[in-house]
PDB file of N, CA and C in Angstrom:
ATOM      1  N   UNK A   1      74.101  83.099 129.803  1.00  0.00           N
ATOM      2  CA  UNK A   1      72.930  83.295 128.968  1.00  0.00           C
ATOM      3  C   UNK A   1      73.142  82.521 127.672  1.00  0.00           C
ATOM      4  N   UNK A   2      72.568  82.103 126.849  1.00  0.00           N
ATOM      5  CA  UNK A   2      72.125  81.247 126.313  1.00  0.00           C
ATOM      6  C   UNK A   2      72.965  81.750 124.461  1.00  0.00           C
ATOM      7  N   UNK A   3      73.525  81.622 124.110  1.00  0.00           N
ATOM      8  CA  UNK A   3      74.262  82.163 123.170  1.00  0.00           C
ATOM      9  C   UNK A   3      73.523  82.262 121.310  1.00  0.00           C
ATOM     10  N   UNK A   4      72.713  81.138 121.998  1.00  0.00           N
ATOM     11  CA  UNK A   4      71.729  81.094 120.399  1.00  0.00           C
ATOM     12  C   UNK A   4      69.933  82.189 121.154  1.00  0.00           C
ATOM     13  N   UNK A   5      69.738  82.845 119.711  1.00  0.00           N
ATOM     14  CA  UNK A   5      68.922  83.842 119.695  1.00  0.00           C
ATOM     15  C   UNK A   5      67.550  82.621 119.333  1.00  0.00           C
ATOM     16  N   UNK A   6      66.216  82.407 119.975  1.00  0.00           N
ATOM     17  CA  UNK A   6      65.303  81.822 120.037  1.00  0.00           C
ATOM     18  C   UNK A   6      64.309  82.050 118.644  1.00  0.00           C
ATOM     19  N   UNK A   7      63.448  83.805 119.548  1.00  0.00           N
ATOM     20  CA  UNK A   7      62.936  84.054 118.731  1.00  0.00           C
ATOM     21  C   UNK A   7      63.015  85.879 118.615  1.00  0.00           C
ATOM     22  N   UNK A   8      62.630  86.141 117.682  1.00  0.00           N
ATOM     23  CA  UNK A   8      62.547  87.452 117.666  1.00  0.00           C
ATOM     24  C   UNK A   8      61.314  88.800 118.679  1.00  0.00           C
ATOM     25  N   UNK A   9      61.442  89.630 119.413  1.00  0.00           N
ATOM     26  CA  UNK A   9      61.152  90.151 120.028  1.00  0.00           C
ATOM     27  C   UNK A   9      59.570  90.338 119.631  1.00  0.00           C
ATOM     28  N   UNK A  10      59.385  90.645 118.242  1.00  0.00           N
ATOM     29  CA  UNK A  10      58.452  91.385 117.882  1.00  0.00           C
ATOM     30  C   UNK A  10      57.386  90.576 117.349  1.00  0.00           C
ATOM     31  N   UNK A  11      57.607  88.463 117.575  1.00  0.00           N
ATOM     32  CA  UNK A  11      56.963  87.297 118.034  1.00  0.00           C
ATOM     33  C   UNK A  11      56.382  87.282 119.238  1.00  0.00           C
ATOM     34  N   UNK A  12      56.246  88.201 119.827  1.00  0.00           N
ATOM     35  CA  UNK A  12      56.109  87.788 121.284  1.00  0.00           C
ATOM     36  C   UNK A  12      54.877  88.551 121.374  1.00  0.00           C
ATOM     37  N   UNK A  13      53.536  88.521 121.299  1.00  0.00           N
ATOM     38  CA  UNK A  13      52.623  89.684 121.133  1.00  0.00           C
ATOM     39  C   UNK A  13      52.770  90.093 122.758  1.00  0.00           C
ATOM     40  N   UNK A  14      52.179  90.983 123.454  1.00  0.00           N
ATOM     41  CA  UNK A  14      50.668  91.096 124.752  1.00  0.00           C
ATOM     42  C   UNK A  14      49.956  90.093 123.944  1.00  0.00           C
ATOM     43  N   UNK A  15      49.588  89.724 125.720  1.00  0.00           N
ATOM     44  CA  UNK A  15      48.404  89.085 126.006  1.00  0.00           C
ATOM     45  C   UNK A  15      48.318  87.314 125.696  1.00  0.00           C
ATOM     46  N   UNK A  16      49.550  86.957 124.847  1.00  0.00           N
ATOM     47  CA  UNK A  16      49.623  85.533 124.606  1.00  0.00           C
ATOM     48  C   UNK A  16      50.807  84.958 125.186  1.00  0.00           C
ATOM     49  N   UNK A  17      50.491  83.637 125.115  1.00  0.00           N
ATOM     50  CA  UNK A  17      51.903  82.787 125.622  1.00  0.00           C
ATOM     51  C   UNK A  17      52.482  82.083 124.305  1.00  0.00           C
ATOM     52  N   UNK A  18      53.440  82.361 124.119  1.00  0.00           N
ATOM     53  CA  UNK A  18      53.951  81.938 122.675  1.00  0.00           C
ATOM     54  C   UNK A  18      55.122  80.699 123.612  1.00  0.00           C
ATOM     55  N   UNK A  19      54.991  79.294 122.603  1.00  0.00           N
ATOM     56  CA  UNK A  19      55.678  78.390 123.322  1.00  0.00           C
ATOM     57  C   UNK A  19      56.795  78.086 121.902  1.00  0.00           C
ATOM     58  N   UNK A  20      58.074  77.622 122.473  1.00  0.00           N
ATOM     59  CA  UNK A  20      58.824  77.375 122.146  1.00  0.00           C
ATOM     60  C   UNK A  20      60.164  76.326 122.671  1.00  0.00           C
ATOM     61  N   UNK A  21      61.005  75.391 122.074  1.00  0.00           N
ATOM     62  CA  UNK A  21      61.767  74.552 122.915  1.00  0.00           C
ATOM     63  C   UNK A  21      62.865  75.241 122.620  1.00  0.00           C
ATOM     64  N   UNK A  22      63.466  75.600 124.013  1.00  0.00           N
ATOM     65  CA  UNK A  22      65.132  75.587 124.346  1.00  0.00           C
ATOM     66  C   UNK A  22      66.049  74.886 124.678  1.00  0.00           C
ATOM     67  N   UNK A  23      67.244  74.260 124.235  1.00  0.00           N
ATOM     68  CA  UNK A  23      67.445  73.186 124.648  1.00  0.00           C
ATOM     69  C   UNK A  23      67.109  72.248 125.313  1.00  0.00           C
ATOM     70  N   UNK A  24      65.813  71.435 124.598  1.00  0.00           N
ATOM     71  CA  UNK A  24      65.181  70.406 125.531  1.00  0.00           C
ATOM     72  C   UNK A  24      64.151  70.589 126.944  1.00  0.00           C
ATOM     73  N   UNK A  25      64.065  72.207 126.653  1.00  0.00           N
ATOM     74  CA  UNK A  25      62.734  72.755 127.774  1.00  0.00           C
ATOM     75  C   UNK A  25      61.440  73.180 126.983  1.00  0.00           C
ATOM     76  N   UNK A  26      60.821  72.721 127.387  1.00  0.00           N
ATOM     77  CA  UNK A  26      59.237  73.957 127.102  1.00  0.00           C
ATOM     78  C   UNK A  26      59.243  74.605 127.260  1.00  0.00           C
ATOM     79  N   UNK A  27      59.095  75.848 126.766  1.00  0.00           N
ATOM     80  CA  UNK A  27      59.250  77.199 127.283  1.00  0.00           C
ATOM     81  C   UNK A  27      58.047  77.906 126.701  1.00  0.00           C
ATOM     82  N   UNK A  28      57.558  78.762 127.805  1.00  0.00           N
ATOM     83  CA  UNK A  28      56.469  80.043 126.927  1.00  0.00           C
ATOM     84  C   UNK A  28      57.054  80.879 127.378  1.00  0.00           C
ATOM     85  N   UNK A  29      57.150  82.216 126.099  1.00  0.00           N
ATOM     86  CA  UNK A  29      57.359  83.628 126.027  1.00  0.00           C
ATOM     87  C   UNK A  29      56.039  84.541 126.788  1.00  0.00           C
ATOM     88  N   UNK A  30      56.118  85.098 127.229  1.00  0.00           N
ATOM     89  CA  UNK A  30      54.751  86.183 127.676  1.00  0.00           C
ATOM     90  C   UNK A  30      55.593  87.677 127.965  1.00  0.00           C
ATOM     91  N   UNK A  31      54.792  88.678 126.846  1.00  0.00           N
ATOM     92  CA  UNK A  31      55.122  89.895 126.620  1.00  0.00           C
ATOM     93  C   UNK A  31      54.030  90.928 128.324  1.00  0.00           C
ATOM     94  N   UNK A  32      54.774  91.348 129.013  1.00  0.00           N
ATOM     95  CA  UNK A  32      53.806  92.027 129.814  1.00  0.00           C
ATOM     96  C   UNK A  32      54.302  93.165 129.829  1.00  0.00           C
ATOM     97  N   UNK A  33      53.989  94.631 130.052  1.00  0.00           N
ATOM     98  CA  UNK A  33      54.084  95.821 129.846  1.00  0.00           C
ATOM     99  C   UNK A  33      55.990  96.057 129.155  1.00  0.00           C
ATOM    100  N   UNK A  34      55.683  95.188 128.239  1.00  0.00           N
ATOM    101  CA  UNK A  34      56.796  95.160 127.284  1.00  0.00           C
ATOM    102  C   UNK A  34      57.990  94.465 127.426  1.00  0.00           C
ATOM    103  N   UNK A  35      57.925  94.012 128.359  1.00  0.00           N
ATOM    104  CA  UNK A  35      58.996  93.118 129.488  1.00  0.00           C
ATOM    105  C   UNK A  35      58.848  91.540 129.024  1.00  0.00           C
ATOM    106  N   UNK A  36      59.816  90.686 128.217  1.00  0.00           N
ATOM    107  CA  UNK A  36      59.203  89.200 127.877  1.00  0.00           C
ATOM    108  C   UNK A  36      59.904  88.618 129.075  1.00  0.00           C
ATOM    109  N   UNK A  37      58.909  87.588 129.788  1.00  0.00           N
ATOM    110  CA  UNK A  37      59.211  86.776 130.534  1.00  0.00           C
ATOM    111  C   UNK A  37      59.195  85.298 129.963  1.00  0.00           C
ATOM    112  N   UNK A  38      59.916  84.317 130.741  1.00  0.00           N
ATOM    113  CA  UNK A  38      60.304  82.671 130.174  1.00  0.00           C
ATOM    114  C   UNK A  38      59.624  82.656 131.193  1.00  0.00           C
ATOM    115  N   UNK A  39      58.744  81.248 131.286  1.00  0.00           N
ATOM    116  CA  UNK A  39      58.378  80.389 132.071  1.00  0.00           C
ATOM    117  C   UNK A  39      58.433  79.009 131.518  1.00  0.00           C
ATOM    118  N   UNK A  40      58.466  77.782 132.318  1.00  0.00           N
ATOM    119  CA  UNK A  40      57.544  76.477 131.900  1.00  0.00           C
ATOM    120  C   UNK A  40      57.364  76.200 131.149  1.00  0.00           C
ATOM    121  N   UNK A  41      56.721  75.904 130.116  1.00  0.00           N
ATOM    122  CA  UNK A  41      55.247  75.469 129.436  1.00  0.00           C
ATOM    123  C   UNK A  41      54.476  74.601 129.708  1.00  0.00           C
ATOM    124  N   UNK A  42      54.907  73.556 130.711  1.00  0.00           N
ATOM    125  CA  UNK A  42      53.893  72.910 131.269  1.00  0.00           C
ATOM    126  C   UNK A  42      53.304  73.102 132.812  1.00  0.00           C
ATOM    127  N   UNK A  43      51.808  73.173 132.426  1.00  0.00           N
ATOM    128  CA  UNK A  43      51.338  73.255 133.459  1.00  0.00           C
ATOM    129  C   UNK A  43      51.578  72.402 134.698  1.00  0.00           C
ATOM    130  N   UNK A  44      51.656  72.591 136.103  1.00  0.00           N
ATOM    131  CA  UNK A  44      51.857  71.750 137.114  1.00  0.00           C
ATOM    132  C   UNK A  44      50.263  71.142 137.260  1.00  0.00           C
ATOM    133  N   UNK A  45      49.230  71.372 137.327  1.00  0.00           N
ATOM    134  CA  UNK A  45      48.366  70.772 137.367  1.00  0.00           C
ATOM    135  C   UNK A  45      48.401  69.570 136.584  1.00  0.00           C
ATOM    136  N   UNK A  46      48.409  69.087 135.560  1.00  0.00           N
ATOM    137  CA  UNK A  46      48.027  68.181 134.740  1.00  0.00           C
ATOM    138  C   UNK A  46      49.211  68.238 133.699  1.00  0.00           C
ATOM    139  N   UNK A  47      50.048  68.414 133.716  1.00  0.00           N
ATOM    140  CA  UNK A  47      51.168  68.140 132.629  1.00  0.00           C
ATOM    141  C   UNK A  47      50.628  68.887 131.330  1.00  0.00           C
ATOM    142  N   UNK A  48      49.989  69.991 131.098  1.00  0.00           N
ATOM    143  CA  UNK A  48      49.271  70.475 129.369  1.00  0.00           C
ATOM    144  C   UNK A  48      49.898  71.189 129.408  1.00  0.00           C
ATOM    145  N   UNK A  49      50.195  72.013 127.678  1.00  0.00           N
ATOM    146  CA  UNK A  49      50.814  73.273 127.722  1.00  0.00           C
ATOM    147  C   UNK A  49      49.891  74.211 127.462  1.00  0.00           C
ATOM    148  N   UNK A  50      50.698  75.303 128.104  1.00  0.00           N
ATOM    149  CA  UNK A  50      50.452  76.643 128.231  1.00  0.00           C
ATOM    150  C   UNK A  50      50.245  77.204 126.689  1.00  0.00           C
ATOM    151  N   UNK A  51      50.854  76.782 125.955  1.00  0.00           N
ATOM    152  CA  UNK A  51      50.660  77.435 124.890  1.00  0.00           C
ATOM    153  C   UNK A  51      49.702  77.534 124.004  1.00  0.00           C
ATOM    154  N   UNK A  52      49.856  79.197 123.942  1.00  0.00           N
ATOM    155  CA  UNK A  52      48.130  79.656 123.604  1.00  0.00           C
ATOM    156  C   UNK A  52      46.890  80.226 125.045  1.00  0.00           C
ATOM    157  N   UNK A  53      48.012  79.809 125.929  1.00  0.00           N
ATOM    158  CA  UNK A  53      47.324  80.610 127.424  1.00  0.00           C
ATOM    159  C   UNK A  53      46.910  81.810 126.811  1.00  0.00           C
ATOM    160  N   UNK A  54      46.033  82.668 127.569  1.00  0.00           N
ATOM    161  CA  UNK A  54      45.584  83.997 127.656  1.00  0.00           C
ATOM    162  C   UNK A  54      46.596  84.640 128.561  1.00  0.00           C
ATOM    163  N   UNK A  55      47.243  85.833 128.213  1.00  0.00           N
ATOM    164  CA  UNK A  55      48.118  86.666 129.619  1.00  0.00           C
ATOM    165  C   UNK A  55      47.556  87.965 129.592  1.00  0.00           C
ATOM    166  N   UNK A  56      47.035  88.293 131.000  1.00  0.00           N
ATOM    167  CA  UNK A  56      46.579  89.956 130.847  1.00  0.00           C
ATOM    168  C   UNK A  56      47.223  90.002 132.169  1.00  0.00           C
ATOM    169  N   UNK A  57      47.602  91.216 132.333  1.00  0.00           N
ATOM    170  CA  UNK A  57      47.841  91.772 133.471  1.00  0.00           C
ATOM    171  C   UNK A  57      49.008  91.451 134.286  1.00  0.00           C
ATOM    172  N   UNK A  58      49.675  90.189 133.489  1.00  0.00           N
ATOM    173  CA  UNK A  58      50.669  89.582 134.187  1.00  0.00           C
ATOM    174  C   UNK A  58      50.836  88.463 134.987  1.00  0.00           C
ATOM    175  N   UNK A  59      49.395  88.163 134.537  1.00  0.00           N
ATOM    176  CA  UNK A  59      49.255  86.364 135.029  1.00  0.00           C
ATOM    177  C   UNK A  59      48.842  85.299 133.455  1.00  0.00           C
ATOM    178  N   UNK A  60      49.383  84.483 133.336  1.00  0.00           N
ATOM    179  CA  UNK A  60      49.101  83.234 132.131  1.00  0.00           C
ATOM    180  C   UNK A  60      47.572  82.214 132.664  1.00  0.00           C
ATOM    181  N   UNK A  61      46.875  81.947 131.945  1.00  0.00           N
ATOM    182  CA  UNK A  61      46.286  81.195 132.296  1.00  0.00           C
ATOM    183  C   UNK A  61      46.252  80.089 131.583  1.00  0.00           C
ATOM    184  N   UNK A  62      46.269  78.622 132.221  1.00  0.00           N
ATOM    185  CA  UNK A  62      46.321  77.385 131.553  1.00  0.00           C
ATOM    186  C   UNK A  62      44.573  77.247 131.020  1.00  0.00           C
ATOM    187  N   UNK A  63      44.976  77.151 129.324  1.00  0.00           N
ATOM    188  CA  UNK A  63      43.392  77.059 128.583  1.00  0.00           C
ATOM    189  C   UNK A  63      42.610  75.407 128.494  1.00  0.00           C
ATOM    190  N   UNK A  64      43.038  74.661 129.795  1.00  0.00           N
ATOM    191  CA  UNK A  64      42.611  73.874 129.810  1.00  0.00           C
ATOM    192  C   UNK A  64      42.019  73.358 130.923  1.00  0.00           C
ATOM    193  N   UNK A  65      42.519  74.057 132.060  1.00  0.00           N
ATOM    194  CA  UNK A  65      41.393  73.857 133.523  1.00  0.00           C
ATOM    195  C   UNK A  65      41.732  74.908 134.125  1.00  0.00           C
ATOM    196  N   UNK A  66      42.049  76.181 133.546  1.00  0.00           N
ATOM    197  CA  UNK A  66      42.143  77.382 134.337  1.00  0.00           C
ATOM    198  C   UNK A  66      43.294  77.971 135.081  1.00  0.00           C
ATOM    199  N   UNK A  67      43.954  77.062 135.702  1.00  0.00           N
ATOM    200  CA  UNK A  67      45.075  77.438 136.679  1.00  0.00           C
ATOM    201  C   UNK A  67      45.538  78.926 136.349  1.00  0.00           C
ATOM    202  N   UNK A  68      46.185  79.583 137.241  1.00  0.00           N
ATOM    203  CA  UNK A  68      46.907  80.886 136.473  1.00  0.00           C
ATOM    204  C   UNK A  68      47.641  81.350 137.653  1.00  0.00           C
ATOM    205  N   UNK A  69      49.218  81.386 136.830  1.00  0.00           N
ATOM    206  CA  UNK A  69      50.500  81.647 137.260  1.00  0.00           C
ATOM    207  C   UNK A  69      51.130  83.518 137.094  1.00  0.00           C
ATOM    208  N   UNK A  70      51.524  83.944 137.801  1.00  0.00           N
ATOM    209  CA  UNK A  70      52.173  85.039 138.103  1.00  0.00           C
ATOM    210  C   UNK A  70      53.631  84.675 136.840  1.00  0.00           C
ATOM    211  N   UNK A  71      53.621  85.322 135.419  1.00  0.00           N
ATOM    212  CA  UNK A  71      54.411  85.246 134.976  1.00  0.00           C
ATOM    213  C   UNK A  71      55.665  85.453 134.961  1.00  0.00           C
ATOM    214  N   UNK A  72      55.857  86.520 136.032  1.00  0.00           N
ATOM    215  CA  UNK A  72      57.232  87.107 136.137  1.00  0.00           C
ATOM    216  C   UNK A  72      58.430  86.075 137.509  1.00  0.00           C
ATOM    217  N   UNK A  73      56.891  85.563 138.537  1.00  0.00           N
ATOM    218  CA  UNK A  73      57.489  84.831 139.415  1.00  0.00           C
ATOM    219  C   UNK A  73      56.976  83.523 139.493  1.00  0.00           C
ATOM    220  N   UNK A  74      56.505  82.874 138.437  1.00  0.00           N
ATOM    221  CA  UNK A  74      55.776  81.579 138.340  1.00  0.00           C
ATOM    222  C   UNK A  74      54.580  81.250 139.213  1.00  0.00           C
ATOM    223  N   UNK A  75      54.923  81.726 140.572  1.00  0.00           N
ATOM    224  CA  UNK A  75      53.826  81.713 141.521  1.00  0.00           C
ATOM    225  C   UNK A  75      52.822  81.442 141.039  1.00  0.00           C
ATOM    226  N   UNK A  76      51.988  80.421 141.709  1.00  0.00           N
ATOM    227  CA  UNK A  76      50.367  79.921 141.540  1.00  0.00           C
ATOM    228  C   UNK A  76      49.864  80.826 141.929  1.00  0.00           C
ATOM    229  N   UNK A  77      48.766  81.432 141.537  1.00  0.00           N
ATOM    230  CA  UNK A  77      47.794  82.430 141.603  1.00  0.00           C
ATOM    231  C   UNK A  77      46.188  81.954 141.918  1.00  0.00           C
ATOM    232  N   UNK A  78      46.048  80.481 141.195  1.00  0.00           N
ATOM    233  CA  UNK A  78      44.638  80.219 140.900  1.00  0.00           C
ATOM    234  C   UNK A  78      44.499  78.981 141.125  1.00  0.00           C
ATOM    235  N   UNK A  79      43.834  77.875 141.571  1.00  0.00           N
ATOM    236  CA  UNK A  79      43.793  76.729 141.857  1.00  0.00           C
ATOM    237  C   UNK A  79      43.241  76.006 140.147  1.00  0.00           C
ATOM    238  N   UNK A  80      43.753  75.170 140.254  1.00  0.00           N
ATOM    239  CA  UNK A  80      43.365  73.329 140.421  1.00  0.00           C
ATOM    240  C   UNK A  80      45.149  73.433 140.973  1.00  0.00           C
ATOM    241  N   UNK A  81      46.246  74.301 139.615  1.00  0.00           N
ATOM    242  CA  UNK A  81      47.847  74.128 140.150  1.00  0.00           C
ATOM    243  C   UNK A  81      47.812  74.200 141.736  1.00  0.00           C
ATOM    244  N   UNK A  82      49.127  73.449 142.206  1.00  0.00           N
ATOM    245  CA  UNK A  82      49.079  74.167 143.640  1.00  0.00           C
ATOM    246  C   UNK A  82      50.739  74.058 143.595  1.00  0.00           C
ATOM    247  N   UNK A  83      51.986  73.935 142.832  1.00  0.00           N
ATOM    248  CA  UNK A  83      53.069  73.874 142.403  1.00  0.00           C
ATOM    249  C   UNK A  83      53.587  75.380 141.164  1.00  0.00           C
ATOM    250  N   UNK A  84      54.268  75.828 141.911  1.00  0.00           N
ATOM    251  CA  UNK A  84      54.632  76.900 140.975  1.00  0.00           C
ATOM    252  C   UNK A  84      55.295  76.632 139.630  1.00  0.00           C
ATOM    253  N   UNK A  85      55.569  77.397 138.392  1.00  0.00           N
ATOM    254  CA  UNK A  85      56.347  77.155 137.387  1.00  0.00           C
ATOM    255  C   UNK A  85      57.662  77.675 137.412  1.00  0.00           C
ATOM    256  N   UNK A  86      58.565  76.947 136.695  1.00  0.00           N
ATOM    257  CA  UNK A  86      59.668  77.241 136.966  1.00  0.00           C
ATOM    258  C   UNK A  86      59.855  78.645 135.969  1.00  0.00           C
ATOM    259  N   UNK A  87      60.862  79.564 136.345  1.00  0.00           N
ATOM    260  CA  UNK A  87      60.775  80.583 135.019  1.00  0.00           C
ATOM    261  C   UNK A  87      62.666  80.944 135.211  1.00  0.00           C
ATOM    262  N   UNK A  88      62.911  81.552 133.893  1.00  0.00           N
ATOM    263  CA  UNK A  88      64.006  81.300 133.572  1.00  0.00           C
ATOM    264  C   UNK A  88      64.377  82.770 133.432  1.00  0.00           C
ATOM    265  N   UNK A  89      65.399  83.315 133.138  1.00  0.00           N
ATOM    266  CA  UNK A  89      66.365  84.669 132.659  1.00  0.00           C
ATOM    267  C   UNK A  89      66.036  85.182 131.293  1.00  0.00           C
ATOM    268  N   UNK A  90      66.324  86.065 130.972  1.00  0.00           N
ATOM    269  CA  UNK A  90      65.638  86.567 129.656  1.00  0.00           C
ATOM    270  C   UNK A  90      66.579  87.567 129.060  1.00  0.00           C
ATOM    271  N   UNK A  91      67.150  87.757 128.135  1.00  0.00           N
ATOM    272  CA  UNK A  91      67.762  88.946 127.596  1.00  0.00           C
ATOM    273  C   UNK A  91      67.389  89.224 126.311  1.00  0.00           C
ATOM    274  N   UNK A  92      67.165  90.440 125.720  1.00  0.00           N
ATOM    275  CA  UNK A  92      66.739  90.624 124.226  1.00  0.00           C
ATOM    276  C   UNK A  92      67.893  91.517 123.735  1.00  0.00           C
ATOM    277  N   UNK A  93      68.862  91.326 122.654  1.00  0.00           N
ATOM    278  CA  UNK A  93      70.077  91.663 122.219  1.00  0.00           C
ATOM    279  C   UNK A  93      69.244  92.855 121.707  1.00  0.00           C
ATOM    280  N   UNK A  94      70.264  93.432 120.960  1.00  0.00           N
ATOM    281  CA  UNK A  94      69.891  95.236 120.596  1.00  0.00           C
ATOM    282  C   UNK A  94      69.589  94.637 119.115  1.00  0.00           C
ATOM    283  N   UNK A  95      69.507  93.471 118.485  1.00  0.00           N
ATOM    284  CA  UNK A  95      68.981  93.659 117.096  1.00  0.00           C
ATOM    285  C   UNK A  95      67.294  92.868 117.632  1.00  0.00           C
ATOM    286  N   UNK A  96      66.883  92.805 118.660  1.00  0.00           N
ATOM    287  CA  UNK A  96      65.659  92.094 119.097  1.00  0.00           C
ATOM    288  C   UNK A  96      65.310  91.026 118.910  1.00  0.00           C
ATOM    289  N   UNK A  97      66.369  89.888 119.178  1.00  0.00           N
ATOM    290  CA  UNK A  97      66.311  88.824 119.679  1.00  0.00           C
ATOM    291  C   UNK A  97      66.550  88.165 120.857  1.00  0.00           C
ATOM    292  N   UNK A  98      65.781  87.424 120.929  1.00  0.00           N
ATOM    293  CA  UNK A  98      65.174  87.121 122.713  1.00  0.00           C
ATOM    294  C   UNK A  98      66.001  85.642 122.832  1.00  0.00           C
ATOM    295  N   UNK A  99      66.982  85.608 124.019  1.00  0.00           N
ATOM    296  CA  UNK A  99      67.647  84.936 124.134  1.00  0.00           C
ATOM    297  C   UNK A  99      67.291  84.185 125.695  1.00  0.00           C
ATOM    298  N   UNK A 100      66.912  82.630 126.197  1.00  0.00           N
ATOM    299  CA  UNK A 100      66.657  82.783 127.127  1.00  0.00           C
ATOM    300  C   UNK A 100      67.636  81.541 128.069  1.00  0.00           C
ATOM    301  N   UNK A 101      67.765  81.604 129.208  1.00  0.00           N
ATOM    302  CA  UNK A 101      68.716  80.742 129.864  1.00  0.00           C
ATOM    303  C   UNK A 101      68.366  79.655 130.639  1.00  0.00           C
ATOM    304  N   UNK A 102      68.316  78.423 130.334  1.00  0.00           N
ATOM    305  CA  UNK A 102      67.814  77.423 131.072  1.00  0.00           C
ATOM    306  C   UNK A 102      68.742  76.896 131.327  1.00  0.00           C
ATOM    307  N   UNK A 103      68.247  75.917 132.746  1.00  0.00           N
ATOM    308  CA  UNK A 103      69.735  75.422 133.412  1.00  0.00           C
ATOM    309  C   UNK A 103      70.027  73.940 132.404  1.00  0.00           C
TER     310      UNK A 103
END
């Protein structure tokens, strides 16, 4: 796991995709029933980022032609994508910083 702390837990609202770079990845944060998941940040459809997607329920949606990914398992959910996102490991230390692991 990733030894430097990103961002802080309590950055991460519901309902948004908060993007951020980890060593040289795109990454969006998405808070779902309190649980932050890593994914991507770029969409497989068209190379755009996610960031600033809408997340309800546990799917992200790309705010630029719709696509929408299963946050927890990247899985395509919604067409124009037809390529899943990659998503990464997640740990939040006990002072609530969100630490995440890319290969």
């Amino acid at each position: 796991m990733s030894g430097t702390p990103h961002v802080h837990a309590d950055e991460v609202p519901e309902g948004e995709a908060v993007a951020l770079e980890v060593d040289g990845h795109s990454v969006v944060l998405c808070r779902v029933e309190g649980e932050i998941c890593a994914l991507s940040a770029i969409c497989t459809h068209e190379d755009r980022s996610l960031a600033g997607g809408e997340v309800e329920d546990g799917v992200v949606t790309c705010p630029w032609h719709g696509a929408r990914f299963d946050v927890r398992t990247g899985r395509v959910l919604a067409l124009p994508a037809l390529r899943p996102l990659e998503t990464f490991p997640v740990r939040v230390d006990a002072e609530g910083w969100v630490h995440v692991n890319v290969p």
